[in-house]
N, C-alpha and C. Protein backbone atom coordinates (compact mmCIF):
# COMPACT_ATOMS: atom_id res chain seq x y z
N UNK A 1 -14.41 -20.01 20.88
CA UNK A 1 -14.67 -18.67 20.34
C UNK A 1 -15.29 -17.77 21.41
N UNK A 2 -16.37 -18.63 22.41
CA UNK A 2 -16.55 -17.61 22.86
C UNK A 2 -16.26 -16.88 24.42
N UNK A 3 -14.92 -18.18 24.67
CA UNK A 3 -14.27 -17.75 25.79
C UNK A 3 -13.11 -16.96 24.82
N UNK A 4 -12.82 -17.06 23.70
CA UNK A 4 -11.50 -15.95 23.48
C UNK A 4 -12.25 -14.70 23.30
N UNK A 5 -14.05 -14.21 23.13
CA UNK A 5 -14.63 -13.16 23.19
C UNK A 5 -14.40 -12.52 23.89
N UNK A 6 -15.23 -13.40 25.30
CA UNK A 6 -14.85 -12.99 26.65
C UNK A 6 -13.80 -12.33 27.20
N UNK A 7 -12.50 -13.03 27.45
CA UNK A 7 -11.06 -12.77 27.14
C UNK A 7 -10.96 -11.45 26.89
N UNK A 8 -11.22 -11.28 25.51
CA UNK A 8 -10.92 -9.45 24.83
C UNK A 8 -11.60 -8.67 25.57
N UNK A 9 -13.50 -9.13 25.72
CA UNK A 9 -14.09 -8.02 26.22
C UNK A 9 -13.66 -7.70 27.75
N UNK A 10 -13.18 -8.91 28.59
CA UNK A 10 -12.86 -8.11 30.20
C UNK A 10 -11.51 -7.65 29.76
N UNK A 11 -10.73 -7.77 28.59
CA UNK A 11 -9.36 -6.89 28.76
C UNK A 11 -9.64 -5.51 28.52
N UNK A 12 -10.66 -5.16 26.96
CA UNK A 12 -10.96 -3.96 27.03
C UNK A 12 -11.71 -3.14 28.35
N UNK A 13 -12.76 -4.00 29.27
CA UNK A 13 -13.43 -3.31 30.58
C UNK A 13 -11.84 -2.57 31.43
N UNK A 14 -10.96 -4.03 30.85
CA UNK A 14 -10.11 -3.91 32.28
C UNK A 14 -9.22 -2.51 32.13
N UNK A 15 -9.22 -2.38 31.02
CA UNK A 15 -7.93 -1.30 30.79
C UNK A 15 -8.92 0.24 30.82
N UNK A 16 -10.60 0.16 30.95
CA UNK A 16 -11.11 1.20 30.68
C UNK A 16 -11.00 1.90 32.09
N UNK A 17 -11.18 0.82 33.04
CA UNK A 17 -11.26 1.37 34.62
C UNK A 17 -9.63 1.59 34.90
N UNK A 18 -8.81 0.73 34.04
CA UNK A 18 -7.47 0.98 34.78
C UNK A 18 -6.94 2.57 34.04
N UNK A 19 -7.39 3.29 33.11
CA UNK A 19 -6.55 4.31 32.52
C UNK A 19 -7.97 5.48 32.09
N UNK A 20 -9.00 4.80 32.34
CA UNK A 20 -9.86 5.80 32.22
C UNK A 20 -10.54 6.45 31.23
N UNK A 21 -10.31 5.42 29.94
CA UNK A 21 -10.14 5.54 28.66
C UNK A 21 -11.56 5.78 28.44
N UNK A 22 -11.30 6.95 27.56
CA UNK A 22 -13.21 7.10 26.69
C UNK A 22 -12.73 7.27 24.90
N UNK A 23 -13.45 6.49 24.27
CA UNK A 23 -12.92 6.61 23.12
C UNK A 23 -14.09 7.52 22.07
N UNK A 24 -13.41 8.41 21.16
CA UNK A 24 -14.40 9.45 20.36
C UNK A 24 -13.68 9.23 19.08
N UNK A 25 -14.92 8.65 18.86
CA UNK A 25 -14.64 8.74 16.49
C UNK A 25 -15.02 9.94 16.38
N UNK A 26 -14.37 10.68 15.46
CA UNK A 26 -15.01 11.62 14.07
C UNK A 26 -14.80 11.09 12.99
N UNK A 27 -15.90 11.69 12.04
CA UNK A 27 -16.16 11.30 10.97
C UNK A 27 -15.78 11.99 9.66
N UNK A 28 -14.80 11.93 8.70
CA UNK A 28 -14.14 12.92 7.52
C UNK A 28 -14.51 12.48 6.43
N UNK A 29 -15.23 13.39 6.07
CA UNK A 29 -15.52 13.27 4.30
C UNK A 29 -15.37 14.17 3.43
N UNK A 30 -16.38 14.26 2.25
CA UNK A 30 -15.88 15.72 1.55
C UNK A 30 -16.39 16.91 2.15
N UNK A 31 -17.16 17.24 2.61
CA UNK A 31 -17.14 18.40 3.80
C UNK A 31 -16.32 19.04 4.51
N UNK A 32 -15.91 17.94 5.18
CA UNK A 32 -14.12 18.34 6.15
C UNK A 32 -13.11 18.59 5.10
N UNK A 33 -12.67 18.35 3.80
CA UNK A 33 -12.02 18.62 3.58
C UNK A 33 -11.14 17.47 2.69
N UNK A 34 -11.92 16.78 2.80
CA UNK A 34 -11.36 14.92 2.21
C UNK A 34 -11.93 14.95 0.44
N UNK A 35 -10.91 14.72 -0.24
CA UNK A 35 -10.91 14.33 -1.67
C UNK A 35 -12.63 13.36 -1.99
N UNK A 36 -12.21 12.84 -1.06
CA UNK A 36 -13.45 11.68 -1.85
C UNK A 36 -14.15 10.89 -1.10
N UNK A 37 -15.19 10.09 -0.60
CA UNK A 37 -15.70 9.52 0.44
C UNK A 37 -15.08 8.02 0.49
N UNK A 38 -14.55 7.81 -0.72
CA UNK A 38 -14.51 6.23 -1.20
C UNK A 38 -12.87 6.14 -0.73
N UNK A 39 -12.36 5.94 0.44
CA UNK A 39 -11.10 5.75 0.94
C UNK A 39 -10.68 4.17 0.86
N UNK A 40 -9.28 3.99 -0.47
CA UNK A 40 -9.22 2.53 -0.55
C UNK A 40 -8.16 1.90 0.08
N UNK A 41 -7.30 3.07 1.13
CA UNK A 41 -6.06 2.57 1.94
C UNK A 41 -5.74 3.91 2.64
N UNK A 42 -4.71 3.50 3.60
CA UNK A 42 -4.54 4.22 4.38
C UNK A 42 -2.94 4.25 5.27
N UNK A 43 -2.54 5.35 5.46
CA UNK A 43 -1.18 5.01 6.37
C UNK A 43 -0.56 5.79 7.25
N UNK A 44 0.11 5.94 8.58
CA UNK A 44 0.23 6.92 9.10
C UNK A 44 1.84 6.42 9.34
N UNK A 45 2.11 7.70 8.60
CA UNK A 45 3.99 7.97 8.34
C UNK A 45 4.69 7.86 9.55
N UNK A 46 6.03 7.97 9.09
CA UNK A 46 6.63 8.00 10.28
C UNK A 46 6.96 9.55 10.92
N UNK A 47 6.47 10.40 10.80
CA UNK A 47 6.02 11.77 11.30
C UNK A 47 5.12 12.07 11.38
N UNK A 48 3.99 10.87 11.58
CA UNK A 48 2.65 10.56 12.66
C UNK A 48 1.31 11.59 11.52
N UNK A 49 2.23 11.55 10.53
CA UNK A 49 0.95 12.70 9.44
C UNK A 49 0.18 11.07 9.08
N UNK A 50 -1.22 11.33 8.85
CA UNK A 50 -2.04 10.27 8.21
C UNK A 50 -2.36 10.47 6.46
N UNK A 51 -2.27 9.39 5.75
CA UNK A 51 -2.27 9.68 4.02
C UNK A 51 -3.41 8.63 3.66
N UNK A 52 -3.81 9.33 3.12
CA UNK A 52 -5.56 8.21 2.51
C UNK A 52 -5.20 8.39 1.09
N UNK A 53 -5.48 7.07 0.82
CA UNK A 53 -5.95 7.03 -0.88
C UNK A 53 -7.47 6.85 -1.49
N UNK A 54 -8.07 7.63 -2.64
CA UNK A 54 -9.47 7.68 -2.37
C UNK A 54 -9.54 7.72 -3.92
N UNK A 55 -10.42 7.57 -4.22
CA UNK A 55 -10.42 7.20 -5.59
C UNK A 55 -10.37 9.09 -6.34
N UNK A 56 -10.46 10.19 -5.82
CA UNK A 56 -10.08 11.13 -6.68
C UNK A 56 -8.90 12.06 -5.90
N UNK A 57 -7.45 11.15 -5.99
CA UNK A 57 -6.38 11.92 -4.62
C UNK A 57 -6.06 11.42 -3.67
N UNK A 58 -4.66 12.11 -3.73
CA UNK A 58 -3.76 11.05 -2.63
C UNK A 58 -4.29 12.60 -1.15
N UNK A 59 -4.59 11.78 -0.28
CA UNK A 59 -5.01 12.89 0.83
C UNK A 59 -3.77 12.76 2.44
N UNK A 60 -3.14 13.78 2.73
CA UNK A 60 -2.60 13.99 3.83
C UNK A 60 -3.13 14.84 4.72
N UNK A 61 -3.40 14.37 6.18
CA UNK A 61 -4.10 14.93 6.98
C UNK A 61 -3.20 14.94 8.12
N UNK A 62 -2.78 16.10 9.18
CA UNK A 62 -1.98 16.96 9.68
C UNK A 62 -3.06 17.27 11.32
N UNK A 63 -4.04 16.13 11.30
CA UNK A 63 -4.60 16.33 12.70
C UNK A 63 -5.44 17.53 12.36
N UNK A 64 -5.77 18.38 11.53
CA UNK A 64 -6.44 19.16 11.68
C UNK A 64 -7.13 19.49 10.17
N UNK A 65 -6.54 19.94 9.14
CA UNK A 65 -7.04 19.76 7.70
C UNK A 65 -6.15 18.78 6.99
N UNK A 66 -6.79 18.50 5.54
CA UNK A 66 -6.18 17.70 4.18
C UNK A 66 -5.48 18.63 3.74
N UNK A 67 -4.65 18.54 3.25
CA UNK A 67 -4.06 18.69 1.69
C UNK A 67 -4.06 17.69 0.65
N UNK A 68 -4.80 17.75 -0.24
CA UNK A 68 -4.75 16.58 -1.62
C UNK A 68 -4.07 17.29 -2.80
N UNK A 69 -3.82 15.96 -3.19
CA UNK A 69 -2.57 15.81 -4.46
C UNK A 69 -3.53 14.92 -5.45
N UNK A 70 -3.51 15.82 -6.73
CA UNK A 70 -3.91 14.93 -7.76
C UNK A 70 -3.02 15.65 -8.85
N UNK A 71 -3.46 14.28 -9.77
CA UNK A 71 -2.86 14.75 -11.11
C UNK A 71 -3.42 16.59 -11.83
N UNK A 72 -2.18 17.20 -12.30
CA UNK A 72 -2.07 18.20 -12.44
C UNK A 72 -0.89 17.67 -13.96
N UNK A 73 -1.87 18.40 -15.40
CA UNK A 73 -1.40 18.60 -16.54
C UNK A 73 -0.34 20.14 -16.60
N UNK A 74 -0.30 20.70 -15.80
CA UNK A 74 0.80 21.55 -15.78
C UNK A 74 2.11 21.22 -14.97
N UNK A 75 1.88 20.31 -14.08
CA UNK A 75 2.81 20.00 -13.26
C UNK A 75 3.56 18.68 -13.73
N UNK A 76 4.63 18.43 -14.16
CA UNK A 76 5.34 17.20 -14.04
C UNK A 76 5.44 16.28 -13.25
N UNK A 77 5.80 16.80 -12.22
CA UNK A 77 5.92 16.64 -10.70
C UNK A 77 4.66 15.94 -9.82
N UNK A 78 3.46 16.16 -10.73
CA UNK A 78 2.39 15.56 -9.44
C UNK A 78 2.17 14.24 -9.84
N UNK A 79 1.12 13.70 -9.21
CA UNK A 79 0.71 12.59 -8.97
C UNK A 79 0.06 12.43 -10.37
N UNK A 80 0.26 11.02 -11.45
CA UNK A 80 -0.51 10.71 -12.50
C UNK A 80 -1.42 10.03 -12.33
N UNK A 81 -1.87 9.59 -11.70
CA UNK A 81 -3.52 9.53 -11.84
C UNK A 81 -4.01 9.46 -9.98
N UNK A 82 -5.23 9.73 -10.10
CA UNK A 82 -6.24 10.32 -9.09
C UNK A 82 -6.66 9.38 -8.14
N UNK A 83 -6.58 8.21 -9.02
CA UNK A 83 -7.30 6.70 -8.30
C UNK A 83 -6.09 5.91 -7.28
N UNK A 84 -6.17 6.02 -5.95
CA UNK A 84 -5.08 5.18 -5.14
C UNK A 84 -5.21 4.05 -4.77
N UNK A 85 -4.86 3.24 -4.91
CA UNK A 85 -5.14 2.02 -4.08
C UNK A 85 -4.34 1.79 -3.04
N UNK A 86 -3.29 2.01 -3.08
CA UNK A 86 -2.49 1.27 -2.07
C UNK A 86 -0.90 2.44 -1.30
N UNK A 87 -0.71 2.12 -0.42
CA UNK A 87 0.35 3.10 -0.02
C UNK A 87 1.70 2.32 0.90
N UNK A 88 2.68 2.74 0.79
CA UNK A 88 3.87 2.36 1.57
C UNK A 88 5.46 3.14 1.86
N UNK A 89 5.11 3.37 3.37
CA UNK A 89 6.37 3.94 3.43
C UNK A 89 8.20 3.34 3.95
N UNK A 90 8.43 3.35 3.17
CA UNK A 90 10.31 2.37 3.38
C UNK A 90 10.93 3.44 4.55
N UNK A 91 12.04 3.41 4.51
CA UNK A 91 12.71 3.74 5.67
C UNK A 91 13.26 4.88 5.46
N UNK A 92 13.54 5.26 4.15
CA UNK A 92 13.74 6.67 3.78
C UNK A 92 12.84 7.54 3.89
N UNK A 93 11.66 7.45 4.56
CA UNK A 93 10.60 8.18 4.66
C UNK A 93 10.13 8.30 3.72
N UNK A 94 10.72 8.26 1.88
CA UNK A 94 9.99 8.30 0.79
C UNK A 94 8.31 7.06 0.88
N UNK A 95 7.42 7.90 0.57
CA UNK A 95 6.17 7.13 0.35
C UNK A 95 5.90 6.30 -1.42
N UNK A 96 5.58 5.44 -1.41
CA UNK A 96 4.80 4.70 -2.73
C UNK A 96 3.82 4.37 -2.75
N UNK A 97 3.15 4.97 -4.12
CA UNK A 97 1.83 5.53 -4.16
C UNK A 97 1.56 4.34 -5.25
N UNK A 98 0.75 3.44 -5.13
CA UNK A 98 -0.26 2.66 -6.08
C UNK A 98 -1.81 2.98 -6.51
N UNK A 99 -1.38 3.13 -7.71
CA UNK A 99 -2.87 3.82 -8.45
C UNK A 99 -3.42 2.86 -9.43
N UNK A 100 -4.28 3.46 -10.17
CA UNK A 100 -5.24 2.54 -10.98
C UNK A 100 -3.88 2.61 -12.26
N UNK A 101 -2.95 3.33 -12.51
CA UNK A 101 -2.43 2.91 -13.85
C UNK A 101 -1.20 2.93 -13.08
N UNK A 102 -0.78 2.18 -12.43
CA UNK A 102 1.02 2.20 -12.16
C UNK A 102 1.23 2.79 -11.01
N UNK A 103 2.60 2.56 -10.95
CA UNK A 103 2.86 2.93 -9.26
C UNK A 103 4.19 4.32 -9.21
N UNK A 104 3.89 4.99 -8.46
CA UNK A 104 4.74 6.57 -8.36
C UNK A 104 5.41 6.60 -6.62
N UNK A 105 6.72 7.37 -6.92
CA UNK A 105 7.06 7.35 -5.31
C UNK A 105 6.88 8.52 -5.08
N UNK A 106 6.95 9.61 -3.75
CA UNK A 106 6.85 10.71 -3.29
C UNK A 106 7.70 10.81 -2.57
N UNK A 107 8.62 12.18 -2.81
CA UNK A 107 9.52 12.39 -2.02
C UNK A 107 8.90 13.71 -1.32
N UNK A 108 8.17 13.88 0.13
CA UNK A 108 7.63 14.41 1.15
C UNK A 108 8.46 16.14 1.45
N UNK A 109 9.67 15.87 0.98
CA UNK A 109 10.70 17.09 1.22
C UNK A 109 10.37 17.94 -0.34
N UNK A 110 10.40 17.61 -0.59
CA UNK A 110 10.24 18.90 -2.33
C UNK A 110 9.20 18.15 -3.14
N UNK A 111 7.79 17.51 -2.42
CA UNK A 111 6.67 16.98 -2.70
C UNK A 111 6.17 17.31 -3.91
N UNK A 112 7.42 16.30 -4.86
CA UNK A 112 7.48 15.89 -6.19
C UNK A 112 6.92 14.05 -6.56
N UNK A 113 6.17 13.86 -6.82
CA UNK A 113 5.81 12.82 -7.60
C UNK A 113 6.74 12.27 -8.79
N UNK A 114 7.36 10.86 -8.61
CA UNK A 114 8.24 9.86 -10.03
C UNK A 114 7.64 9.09 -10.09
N UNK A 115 7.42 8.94 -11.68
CA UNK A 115 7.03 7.93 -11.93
C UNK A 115 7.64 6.68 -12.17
N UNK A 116 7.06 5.39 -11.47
CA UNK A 116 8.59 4.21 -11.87
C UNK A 116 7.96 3.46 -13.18
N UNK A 117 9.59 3.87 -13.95
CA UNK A 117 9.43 4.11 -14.93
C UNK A 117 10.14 2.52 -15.40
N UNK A 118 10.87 1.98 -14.20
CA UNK A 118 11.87 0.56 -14.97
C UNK A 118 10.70 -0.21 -15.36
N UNK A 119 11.68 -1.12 -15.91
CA UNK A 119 10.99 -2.58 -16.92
C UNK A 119 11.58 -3.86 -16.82
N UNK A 120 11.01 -5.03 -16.95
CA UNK A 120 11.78 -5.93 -16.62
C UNK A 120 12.65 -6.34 -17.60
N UNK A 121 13.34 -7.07 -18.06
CA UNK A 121 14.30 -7.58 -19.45
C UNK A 121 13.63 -7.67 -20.52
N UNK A 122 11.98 -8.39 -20.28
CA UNK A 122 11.43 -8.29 -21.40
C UNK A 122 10.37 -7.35 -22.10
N UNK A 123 10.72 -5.65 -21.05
CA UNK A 123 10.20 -4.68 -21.57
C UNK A 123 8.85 -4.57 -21.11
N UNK A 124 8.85 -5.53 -19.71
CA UNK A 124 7.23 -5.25 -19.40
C UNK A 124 7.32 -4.02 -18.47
N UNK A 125 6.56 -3.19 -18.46
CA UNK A 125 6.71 -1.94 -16.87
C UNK A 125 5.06 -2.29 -16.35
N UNK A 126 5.17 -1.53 -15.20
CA UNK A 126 3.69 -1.30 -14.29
C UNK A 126 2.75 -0.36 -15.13
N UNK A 127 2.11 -1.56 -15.03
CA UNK A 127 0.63 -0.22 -16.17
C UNK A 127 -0.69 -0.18 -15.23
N UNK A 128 -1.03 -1.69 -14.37
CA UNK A 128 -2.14 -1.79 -13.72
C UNK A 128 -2.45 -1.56 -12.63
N UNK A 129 -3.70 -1.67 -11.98
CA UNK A 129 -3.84 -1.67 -11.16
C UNK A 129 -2.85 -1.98 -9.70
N UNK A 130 -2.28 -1.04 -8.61
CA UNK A 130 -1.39 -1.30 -7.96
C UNK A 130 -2.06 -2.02 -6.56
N UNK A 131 -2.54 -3.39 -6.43
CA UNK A 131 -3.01 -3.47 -4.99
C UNK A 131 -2.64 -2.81 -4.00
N UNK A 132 -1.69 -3.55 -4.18
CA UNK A 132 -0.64 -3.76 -2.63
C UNK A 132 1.10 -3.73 -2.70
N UNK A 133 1.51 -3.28 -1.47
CA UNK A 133 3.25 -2.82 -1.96
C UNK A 133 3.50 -3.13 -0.70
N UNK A 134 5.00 -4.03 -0.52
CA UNK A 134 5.30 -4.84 0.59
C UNK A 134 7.31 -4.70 0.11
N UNK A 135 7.72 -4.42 1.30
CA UNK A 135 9.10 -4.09 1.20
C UNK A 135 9.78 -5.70 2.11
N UNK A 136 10.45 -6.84 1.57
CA UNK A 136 10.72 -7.84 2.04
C UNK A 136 11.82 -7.60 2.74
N UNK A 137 12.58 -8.81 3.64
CA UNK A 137 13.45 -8.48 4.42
C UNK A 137 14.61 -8.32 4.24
N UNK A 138 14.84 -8.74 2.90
CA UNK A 138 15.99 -8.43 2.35
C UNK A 138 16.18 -7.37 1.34
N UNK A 139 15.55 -6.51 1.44
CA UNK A 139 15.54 -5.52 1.35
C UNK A 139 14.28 -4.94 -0.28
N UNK A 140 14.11 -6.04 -0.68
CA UNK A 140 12.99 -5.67 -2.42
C UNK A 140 11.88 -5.49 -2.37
N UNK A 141 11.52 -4.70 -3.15
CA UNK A 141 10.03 -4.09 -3.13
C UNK A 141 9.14 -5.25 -4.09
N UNK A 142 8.18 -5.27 -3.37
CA UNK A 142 7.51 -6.90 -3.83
C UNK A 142 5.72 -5.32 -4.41
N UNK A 143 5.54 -5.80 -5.72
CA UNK A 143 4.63 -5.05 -5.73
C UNK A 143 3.04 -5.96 -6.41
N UNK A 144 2.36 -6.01 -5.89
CA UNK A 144 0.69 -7.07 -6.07
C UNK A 144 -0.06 -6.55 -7.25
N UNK A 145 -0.45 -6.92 -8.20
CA UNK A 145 -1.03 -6.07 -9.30
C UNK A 145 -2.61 -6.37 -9.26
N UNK A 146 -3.25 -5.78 -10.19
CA UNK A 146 -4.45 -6.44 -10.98
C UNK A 146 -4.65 -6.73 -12.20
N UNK A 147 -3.79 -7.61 -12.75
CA UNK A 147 -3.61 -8.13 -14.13
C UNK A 147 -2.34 -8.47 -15.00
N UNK A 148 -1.24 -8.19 -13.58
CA UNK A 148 0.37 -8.30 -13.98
C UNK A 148 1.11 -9.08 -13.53
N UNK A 149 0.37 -9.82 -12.58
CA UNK A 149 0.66 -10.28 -11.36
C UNK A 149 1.70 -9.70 -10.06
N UNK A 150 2.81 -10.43 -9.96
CA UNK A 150 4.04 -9.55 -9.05
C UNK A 150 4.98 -9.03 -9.60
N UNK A 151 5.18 -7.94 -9.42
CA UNK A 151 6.71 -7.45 -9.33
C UNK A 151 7.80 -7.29 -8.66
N UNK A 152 8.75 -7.51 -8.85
CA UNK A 152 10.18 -7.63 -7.46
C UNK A 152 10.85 -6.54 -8.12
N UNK A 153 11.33 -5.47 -7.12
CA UNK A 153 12.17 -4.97 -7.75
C UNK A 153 13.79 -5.02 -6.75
N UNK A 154 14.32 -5.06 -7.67
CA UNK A 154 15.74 -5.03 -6.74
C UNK A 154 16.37 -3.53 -6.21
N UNK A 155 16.48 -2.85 -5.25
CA UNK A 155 16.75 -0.63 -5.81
C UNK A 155 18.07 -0.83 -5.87
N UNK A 156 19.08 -2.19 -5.37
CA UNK A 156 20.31 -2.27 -4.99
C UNK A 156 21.09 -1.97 -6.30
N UNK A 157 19.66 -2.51 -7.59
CA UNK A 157 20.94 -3.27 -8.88
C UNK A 157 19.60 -2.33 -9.91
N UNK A 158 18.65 -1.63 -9.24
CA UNK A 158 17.41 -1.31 -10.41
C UNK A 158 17.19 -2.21 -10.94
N UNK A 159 17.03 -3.87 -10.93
CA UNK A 159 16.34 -4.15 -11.46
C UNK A 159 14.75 -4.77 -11.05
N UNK A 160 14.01 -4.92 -12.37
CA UNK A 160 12.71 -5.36 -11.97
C UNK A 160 12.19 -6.89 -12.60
N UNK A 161 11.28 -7.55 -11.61
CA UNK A 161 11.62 -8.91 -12.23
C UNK A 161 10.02 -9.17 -12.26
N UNK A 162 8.75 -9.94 -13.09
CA UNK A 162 7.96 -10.02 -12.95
C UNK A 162 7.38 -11.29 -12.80
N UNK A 163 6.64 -12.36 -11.91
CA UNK A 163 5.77 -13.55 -11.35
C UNK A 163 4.55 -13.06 -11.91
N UNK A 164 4.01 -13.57 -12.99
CA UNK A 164 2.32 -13.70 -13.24
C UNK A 164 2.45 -15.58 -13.58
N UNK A 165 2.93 -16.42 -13.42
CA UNK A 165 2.84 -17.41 -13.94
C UNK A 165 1.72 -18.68 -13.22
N UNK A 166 1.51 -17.95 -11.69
CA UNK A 166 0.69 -18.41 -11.04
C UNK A 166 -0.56 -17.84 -11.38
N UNK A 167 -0.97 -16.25 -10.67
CA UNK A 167 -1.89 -15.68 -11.31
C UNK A 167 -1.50 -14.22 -11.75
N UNK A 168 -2.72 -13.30 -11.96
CA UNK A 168 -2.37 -12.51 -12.72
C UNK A 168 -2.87 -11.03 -12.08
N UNK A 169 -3.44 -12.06 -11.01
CA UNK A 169 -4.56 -10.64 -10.34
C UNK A 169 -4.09 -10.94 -8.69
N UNK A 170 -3.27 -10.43 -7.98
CA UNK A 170 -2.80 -10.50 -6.59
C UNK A 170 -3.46 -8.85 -5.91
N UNK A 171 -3.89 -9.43 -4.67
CA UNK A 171 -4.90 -8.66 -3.98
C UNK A 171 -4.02 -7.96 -2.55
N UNK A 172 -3.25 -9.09 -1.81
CA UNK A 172 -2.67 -8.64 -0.66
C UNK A 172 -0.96 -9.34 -0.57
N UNK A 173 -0.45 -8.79 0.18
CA UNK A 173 1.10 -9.48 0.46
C UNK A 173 1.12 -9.18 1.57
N UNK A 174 1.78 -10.68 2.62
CA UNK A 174 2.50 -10.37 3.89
C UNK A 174 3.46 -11.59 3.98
N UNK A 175 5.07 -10.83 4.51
CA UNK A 175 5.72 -11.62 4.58
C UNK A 175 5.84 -12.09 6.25
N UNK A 176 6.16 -13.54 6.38
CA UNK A 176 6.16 -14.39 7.56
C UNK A 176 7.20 -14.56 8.19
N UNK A 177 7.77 -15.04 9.65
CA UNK A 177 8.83 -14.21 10.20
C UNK A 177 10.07 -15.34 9.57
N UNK A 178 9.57 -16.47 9.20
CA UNK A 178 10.70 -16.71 8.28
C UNK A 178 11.53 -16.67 7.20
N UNK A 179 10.87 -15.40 6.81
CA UNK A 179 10.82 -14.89 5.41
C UNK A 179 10.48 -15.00 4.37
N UNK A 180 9.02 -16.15 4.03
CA UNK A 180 8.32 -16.73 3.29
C UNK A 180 7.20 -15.38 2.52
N UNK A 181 7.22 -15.11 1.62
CA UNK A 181 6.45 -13.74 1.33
C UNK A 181 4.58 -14.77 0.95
N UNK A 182 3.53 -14.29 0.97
CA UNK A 182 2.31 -14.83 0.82
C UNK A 182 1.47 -14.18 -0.10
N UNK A 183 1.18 -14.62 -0.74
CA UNK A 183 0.42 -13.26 -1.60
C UNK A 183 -1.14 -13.73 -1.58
N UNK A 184 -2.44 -12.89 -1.82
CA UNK A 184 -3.62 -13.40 -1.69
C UNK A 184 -3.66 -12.85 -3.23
N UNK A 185 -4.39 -14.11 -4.21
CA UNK A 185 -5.12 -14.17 -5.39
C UNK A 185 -6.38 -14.44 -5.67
N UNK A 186 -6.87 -13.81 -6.84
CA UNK A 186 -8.02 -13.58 -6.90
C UNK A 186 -8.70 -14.91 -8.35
N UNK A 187 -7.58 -16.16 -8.29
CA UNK A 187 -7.50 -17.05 -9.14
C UNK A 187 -8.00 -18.03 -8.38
N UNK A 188 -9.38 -18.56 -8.99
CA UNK A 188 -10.45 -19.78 -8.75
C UNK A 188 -9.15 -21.11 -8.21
N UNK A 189 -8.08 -21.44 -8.63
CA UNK A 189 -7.54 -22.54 -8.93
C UNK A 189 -5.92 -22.31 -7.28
N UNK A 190 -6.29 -20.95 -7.24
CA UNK A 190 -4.85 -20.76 -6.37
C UNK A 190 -5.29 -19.37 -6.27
N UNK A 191 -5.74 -19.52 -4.56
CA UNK A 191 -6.08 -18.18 -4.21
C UNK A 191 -5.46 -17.81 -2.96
N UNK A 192 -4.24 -18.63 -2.56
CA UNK A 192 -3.27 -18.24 -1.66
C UNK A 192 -1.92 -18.74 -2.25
N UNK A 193 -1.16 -18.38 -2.56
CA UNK A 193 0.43 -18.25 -2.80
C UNK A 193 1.50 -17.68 -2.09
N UNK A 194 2.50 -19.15 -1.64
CA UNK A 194 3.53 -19.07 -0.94
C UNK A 194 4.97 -18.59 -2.29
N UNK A 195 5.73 -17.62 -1.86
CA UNK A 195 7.34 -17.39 -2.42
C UNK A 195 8.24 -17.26 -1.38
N UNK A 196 9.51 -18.00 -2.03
CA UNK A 196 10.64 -17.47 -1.37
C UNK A 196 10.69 -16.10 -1.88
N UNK A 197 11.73 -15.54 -0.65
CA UNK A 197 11.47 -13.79 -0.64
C UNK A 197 12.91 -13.32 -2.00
N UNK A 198 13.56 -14.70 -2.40
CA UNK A 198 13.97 -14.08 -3.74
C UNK A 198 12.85 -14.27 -4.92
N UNK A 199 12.07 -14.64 -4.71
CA UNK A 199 10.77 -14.14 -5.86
C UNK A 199 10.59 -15.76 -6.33
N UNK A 200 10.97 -16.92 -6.46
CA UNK A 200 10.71 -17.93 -6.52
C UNK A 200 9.19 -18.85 -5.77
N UNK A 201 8.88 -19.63 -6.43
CA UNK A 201 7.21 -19.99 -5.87
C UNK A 201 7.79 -21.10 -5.29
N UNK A 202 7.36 -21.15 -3.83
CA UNK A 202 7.74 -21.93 -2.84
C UNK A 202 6.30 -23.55 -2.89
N UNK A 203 6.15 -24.45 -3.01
CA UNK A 203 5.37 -25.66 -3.08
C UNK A 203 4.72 -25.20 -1.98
């Protein structure tokens, strides 16, 4: 441990003298212009804009001010609820927004808010908490709940398929380069879970 310390710290010296690097935090809260202090994710698009989720608003920041998006009872179109947890952008540049009641996509060009509205066969949809949202390699949106467990959705065929049979409360997802998806649970008995990336629980 503490030769791989070492290691990092003469790489960071090394690269400070080789490029001259000085590094400066600022600090954004509600002052600057930020929805909320309590930031529960974060992501920077692929047009280098940065998007925070905070418990009152989805926040986009442009290098210089926010613009926040919250739910708006006149608007159809906006964001339904205030609370974000989690964010992800696919390749269409469309973003997906995970909130405290369900999960919404954003289309960035006529910055309209949908709500996903499918269900699986047996009429279950997204009501909870949205951890985490992970796009697998074959192309399905794998979505982490807090009390639903997983969702798969297929966009090829719309459909949606739901895994709570392990647990019920999934915290994180990352898939592995062999395509093994992992999910982190918040279940005393199984608090790491392996799937094949067609949604099946791998031993």
């Amino acid at each position: 441990m503490k030769k791989a310390f070492s290691t990092i710290l003469f790489s960071l010296i090394s690269l400070h003298f080789i490029f001259g690097a000085s590094f400066q935090f600022v600090k954004y809260q509600v002052e600057n212009g930020l929805s909320h202090n309590t930031v529960w994710c974060s992501l920077q698009d692929q047009s280098d804009f940065m998007w925070f989720g905070t418990s009152d608003g989805l926040n986009c920041f442009d290098g210089k001010s926010f613009h926040t998006y919250r739910y708006d009872s006149q608007n159809k179109n906006s964001l339904g609820n205030n609370f974000v947890l989690s964010l992800f952008e696919d390749e269409t540049k469309r973003l997906w927004v995970g909130t405290q009641k369900g999960l919404y996509s954003f289309d960035k060009a006529t910055e309209k808010f949908t709500a996903f509205a499918y269900e699986t066969e047996d009429g279950v949809y997204i009501s909870s908490p949205v951890n985490n949202i992970l796009k697998t390699k074959n192309g399905n949106l794998w979505i982490a709940t807090q009390g639903q467990g997983i969702f798969i959705f297929n966009e090829k065929n719309n459909t949606l398929r739901q895994n709570s049979a392990y647990t019920h409360i999934v915290a994180t997802l990352t898939q592995s380069p062999e395509g093994h998806v992992y999910a982190s649970s918040r279940h005393e008995q199984r608090k790491d879970l392996c799937f094949q990336q067609i949604g099946w629980f791998a031993e």
